[in-house]
C-alpha atoms as a PDB file:
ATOM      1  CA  UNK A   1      -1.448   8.785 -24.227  1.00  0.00           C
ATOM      2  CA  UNK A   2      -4.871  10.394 -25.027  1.00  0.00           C
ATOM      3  CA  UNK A   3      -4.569   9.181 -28.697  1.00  0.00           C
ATOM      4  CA  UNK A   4      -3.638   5.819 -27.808  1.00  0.00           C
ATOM      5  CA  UNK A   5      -6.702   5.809 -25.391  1.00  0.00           C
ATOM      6  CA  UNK A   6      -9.427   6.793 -27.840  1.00  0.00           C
ATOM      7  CA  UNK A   7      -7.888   4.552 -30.319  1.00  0.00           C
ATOM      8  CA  UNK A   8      -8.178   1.422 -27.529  1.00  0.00           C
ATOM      9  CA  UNK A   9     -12.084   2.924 -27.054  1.00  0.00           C
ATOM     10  CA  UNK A  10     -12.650   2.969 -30.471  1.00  0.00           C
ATOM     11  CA  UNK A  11     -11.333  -0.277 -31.513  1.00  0.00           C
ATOM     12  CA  UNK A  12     -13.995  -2.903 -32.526  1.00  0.00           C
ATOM     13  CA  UNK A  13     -13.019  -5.350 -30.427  1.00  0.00           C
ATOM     14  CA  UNK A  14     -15.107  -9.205 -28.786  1.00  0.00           C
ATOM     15  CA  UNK A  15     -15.474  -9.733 -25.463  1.00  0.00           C
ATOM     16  CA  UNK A  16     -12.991 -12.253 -25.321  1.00  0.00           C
ATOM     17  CA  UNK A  17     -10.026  -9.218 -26.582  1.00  0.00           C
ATOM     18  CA  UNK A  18     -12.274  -6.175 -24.273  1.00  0.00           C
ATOM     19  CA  UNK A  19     -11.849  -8.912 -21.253  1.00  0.00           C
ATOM     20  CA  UNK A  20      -8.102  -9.274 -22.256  1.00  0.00           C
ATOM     21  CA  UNK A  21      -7.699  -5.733 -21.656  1.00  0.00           C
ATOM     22  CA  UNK A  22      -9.672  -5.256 -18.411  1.00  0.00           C
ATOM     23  CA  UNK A  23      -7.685  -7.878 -17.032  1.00  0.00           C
ATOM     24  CA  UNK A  24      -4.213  -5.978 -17.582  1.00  0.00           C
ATOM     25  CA  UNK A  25      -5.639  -2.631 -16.661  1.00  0.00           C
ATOM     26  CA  UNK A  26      -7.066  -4.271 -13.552  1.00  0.00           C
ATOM     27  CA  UNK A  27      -3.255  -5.762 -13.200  1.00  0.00           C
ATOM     28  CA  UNK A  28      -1.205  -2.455 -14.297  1.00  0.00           C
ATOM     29  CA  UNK A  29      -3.495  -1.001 -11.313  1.00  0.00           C
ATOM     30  CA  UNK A  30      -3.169  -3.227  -8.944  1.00  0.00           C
ATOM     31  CA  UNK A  31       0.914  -3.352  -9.486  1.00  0.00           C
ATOM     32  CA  UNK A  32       1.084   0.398  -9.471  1.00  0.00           C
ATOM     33  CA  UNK A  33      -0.451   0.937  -6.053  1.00  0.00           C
ATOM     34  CA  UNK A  34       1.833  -1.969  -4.626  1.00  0.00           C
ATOM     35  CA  UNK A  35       4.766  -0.527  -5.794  1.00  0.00           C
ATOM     36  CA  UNK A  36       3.801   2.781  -4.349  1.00  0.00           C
ATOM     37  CA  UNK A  37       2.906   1.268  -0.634  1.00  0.00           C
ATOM     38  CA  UNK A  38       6.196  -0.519  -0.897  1.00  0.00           C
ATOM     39  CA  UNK A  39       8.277   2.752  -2.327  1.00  0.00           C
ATOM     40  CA  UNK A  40       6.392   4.677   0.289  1.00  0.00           C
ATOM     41  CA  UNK A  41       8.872   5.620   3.502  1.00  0.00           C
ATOM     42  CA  UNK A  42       7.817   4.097   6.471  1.00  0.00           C
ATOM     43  CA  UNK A  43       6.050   5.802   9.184  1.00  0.00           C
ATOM     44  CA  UNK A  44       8.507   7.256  12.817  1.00  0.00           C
ATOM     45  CA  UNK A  45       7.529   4.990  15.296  1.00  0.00           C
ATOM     46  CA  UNK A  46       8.460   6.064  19.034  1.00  0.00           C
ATOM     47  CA  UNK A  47      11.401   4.682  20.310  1.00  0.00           C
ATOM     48  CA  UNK A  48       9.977   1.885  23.122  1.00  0.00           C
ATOM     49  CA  UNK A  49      10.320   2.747  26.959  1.00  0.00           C
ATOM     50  CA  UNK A  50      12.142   0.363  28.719  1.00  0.00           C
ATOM     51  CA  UNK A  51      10.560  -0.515  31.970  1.00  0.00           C
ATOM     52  CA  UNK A  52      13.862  -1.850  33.638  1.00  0.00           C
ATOM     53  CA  UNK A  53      15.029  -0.490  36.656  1.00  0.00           C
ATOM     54  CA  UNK A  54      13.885   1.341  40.227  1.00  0.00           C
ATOM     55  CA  UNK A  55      10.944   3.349  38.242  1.00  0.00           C
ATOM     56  CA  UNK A  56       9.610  -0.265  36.914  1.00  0.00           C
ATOM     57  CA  UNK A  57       8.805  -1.200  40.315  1.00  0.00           C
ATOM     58  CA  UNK A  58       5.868  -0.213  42.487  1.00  0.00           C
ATOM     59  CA  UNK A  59       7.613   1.130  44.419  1.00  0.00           C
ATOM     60  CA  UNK A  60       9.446   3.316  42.260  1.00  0.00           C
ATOM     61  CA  UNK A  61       5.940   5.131  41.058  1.00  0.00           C
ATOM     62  CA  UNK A  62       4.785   3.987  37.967  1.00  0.00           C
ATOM     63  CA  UNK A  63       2.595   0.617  38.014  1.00  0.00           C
ATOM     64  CA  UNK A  64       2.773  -1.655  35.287  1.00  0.00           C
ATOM     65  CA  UNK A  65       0.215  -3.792  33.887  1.00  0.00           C
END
């Protein structure tokens, strides 16, 4: 991969062909680090309290707002 890197640096090249190549690095970066989020295991989320019941109540000691 290092060869095929200094060969890219070294290549005469116009802007036109040097833009070419930004553009798909910019891509190939881009796609790499979406892939990863979506690859990525999702975060443990705590489980939701249910507020049905006695204890939902004011009475039952907890207030809800």
């Amino acid at each position: 991969m290092k060869q095929e890197l200094d060969t890219l640096l070294n290549k005469k090249m116009d802007r036109k062909d040097f833009l070419k190549h930004v553009a798909i690095a910019v891509v190939a970066l881009t796609g790499v680090g979406a892939l990863l989020k979506t690859l990525a295991p999702a975060p443990k989320q705590a489980p939701a309290v249910s507020h049905n019941g006695y204890g939902a109540s004011v009475y039952g000691g907890q207030k809800v707002s």
